[in-house]
N, C-alpha and C. Protein backbone atom coordinates (compact mmCIF):
# COMPACT_ATOMS: atom_id res chain seq x y z
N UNK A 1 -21.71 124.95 60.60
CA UNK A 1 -20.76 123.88 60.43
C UNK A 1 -21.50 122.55 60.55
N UNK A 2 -21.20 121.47 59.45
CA UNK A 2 -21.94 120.32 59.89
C UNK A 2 -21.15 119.38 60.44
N UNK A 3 -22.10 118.59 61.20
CA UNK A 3 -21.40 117.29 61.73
C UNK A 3 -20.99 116.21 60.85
N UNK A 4 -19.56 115.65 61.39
CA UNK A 4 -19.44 114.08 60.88
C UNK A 4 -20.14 112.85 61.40
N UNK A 5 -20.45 112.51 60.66
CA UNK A 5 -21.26 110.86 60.90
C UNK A 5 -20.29 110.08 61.06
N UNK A 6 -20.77 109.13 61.73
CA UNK A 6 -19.84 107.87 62.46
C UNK A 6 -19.73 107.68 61.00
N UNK A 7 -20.63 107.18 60.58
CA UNK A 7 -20.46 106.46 58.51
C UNK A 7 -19.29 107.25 57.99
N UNK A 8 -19.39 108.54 58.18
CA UNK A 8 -18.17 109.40 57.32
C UNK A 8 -16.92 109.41 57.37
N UNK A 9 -16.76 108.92 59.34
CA UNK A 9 -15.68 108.61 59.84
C UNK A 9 -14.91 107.61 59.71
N UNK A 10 -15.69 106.46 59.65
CA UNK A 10 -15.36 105.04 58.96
C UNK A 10 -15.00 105.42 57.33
N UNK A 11 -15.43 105.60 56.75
CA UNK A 11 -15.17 105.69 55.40
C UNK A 11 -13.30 106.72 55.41
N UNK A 12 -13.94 108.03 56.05
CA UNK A 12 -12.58 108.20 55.93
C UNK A 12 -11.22 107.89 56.48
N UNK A 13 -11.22 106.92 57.51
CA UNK A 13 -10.23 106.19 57.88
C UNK A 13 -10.31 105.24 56.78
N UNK A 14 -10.97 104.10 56.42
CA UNK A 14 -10.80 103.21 55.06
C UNK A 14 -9.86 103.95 54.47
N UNK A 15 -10.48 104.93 53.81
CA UNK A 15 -9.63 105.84 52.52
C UNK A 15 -8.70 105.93 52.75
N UNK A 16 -8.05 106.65 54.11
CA UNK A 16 -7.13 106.59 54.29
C UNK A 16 -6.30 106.11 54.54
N UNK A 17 -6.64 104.32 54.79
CA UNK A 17 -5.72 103.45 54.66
C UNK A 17 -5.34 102.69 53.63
N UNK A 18 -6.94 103.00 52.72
CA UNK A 18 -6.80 102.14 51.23
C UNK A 18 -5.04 103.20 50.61
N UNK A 19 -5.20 104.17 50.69
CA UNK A 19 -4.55 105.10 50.12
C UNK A 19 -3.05 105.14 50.52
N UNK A 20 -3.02 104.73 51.98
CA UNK A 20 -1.26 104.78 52.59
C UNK A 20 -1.09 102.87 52.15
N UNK A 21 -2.03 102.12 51.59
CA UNK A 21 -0.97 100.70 51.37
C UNK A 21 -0.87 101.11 49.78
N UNK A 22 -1.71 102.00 49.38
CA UNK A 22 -1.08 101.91 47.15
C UNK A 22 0.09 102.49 47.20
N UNK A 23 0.56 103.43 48.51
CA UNK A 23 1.73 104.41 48.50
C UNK A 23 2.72 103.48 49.02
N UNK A 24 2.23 102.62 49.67
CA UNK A 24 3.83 101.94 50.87
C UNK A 24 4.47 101.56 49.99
N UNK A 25 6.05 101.74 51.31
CA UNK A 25 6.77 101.14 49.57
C UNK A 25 7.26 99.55 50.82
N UNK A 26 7.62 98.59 50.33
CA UNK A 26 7.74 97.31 50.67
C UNK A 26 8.77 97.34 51.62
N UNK A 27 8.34 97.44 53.24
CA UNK A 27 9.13 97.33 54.00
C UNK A 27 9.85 95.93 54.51
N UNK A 28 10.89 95.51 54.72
CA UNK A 28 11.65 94.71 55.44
C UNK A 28 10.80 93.25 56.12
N UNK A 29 10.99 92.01 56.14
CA UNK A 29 10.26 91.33 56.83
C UNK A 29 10.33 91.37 58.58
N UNK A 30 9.05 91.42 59.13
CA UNK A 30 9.18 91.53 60.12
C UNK A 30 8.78 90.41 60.96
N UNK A 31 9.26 90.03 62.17
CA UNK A 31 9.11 88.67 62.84
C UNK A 31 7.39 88.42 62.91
N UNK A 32 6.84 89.58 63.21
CA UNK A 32 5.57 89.20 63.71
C UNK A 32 4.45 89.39 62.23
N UNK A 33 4.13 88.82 62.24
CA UNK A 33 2.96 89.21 60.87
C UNK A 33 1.99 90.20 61.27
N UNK A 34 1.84 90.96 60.27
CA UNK A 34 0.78 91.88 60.29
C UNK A 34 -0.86 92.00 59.58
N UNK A 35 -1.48 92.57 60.75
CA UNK A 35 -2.64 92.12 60.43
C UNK A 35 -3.15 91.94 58.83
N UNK A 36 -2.49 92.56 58.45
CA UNK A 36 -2.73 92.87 56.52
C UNK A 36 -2.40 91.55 56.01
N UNK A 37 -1.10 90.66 56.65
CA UNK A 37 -0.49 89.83 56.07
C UNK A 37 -1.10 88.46 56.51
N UNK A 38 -1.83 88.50 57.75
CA UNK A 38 -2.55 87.85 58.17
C UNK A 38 -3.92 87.23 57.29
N UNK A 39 -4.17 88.08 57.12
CA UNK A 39 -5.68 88.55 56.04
C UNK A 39 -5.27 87.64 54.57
N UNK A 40 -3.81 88.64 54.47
CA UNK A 40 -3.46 88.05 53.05
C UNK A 40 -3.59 86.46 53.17
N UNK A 41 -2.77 86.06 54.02
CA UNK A 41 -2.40 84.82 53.76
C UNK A 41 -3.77 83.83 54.14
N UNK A 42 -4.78 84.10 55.15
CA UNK A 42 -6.07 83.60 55.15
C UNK A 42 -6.78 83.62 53.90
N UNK A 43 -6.57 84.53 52.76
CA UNK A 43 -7.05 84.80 51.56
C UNK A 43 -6.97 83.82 50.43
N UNK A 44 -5.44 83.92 50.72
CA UNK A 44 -4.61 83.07 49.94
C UNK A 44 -4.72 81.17 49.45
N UNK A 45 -5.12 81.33 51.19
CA UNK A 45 -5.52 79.68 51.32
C UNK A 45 -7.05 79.87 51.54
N UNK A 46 -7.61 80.41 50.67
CA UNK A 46 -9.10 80.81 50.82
C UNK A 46 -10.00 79.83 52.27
N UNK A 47 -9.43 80.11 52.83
CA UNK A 47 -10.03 79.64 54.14
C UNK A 47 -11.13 80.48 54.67
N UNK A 48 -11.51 81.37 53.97
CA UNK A 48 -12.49 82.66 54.60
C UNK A 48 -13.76 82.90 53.28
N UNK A 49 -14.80 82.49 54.23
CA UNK A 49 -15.91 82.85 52.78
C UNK A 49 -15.81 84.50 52.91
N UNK A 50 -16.32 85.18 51.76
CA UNK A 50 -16.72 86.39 51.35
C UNK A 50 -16.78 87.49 53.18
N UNK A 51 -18.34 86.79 53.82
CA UNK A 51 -18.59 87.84 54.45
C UNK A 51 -17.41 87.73 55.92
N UNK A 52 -17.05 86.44 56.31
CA UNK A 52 -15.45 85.95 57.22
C UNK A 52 -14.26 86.98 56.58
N UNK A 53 -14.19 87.12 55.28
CA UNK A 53 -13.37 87.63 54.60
C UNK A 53 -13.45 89.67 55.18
N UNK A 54 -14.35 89.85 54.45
CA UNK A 54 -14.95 91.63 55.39
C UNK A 54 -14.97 91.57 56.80
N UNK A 55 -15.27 90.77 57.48
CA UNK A 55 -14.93 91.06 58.38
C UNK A 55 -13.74 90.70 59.28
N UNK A 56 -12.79 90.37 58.45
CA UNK A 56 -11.07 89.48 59.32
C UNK A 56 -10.95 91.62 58.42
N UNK A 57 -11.40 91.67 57.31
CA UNK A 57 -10.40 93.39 56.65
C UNK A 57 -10.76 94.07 58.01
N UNK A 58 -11.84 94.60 58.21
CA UNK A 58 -12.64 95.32 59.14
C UNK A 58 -12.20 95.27 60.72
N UNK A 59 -11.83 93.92 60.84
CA UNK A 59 -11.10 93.94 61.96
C UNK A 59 -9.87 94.05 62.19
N UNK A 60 -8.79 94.20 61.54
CA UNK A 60 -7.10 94.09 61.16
C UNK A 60 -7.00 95.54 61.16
N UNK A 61 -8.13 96.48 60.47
CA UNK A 61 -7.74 97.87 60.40
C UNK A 61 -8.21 98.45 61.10
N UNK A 62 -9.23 97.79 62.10
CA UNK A 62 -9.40 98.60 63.84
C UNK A 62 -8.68 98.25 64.68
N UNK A 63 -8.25 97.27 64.23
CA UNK A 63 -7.23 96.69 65.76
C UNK A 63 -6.02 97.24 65.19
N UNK A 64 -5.31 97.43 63.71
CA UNK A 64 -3.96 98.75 63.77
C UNK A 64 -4.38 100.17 64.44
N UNK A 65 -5.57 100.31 64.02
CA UNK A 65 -5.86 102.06 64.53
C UNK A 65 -6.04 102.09 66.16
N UNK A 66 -6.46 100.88 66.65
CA UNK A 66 -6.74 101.22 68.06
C UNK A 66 -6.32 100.51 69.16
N UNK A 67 -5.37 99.59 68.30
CA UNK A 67 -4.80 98.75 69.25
C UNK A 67 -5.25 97.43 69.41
N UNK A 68 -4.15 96.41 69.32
CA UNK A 68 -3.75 95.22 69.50
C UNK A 68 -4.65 94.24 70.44
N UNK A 69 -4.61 95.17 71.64
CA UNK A 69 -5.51 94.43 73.19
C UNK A 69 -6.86 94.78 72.83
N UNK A 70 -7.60 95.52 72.28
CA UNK A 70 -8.91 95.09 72.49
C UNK A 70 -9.39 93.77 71.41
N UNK A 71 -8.74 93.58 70.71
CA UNK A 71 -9.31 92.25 69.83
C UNK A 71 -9.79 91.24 70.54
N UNK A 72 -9.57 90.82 71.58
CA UNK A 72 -9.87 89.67 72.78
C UNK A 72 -11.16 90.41 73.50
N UNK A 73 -11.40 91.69 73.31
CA UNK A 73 -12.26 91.87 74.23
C UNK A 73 -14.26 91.62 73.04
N UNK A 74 -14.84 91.19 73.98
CA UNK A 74 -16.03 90.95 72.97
C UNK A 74 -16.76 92.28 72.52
N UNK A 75 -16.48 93.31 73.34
CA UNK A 75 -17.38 94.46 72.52
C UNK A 75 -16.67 94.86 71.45
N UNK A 76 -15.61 94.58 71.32
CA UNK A 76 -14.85 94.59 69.75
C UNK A 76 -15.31 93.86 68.56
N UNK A 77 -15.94 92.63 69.07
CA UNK A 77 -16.00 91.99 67.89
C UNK A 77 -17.87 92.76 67.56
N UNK A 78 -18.54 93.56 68.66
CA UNK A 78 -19.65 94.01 68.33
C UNK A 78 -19.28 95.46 67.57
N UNK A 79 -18.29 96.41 67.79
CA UNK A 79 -17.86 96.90 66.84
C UNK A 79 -17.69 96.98 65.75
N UNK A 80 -16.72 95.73 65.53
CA UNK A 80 -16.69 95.74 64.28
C UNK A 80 -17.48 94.95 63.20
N UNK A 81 -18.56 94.06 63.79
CA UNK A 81 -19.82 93.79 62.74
C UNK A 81 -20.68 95.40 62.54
N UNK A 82 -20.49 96.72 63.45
CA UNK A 82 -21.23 97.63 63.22
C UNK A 82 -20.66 98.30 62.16
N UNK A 83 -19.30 98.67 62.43
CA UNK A 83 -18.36 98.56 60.82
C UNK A 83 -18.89 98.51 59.81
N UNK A 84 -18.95 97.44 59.24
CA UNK A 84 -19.07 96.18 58.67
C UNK A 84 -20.39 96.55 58.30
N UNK A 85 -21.54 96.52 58.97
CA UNK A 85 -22.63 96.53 58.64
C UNK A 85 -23.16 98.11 58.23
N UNK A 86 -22.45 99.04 58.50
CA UNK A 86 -22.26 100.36 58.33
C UNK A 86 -21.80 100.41 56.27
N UNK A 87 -20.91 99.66 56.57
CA UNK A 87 -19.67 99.67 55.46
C UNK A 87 -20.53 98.94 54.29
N UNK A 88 -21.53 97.85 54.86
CA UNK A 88 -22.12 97.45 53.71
C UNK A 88 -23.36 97.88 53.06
N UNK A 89 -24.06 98.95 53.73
CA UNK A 89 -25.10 99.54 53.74
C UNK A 89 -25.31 100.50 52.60
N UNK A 90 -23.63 101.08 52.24
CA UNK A 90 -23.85 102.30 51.86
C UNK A 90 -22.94 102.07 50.33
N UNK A 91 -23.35 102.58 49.04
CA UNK A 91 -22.48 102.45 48.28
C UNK A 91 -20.84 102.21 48.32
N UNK A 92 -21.11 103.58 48.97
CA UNK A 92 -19.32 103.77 49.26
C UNK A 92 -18.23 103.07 49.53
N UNK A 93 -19.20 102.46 50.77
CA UNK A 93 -18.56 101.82 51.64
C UNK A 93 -18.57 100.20 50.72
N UNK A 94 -19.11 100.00 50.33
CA UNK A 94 -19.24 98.88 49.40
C UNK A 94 -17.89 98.58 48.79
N UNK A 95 -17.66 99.69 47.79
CA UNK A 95 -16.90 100.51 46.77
C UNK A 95 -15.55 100.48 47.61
N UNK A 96 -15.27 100.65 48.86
CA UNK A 96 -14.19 100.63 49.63
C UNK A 96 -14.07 99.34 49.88
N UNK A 97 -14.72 98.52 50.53
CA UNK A 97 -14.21 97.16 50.57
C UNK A 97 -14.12 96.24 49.22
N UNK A 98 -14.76 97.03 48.16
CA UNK A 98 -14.12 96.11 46.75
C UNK A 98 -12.35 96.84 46.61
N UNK A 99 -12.40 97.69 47.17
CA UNK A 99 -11.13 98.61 46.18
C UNK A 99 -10.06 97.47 47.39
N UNK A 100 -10.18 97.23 48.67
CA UNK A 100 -9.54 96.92 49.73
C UNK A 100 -9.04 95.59 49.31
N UNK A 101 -10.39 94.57 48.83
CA UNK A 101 -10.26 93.44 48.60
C UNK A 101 -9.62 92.98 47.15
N UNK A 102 -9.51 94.01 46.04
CA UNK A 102 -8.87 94.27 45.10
C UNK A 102 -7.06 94.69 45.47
N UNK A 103 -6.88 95.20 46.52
CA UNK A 103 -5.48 95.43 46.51
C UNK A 103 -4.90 94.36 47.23
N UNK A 104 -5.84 93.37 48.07
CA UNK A 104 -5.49 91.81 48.61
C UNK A 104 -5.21 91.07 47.96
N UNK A 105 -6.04 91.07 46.42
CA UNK A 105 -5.78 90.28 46.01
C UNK A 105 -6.72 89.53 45.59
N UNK A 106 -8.04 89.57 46.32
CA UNK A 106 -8.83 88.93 46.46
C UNK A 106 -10.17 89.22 45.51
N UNK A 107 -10.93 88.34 44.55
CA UNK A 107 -12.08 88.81 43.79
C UNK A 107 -13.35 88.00 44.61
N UNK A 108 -14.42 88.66 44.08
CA UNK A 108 -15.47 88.22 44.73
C UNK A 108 -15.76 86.77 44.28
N UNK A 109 -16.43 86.17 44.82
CA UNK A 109 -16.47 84.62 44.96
C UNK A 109 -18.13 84.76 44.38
């Protein structure tokens, strides 16, 4: 049996979130914004260069998977540049943050 790689693991959470927002269907407005909408709207008012940009995605979809409270904590933000730097290393992962930044909305600069 082989092992999963941290890389494999990351990728397949991506996937699997690239994959549950092409399916969502448009829920209700909710008081608090969500990290997605957050992102969006930083996008929107292009206030975020390219690599600010990967890493506000990178961080919105660890802090849904793992929770809210560690975002304040600083080994989070060393996390998720490992992400990030994981994510940019490898085709795939490339390929996932174009497909991510494609369903934002967002083209490369």
């Amino acid at each position: 049996m082989s092992r999963i790689s941290p890389t494999d693991q990351v990728m397949l959470l991506l996937r699997e979130r690239l994959e549950r927002a092409q399916q969502r269907v448009p829920e209700p407005l909710a008081q608090q914004a969500s990290p997605r909408e957050r992102i969006e709207a930083m996008a929107a008012m292009r206030m975020l260069d390219e690599r600010a940009f990967r890493k506000a995605l990178v961080r919105a979809m660890l802090a849904q998977k793992l929770g809210e409270t560690l975002v304040g904590d600083p080994a989070f933000d060393k996390v998720v540049l490992g992400v990030l730097a994981t994510l940019e290393d490898s085709p795939a992962g490339l390929e996932l943050i174009a497909r991510a930044e494609a369903l934002l909305g967002r083209t490369a600069q």
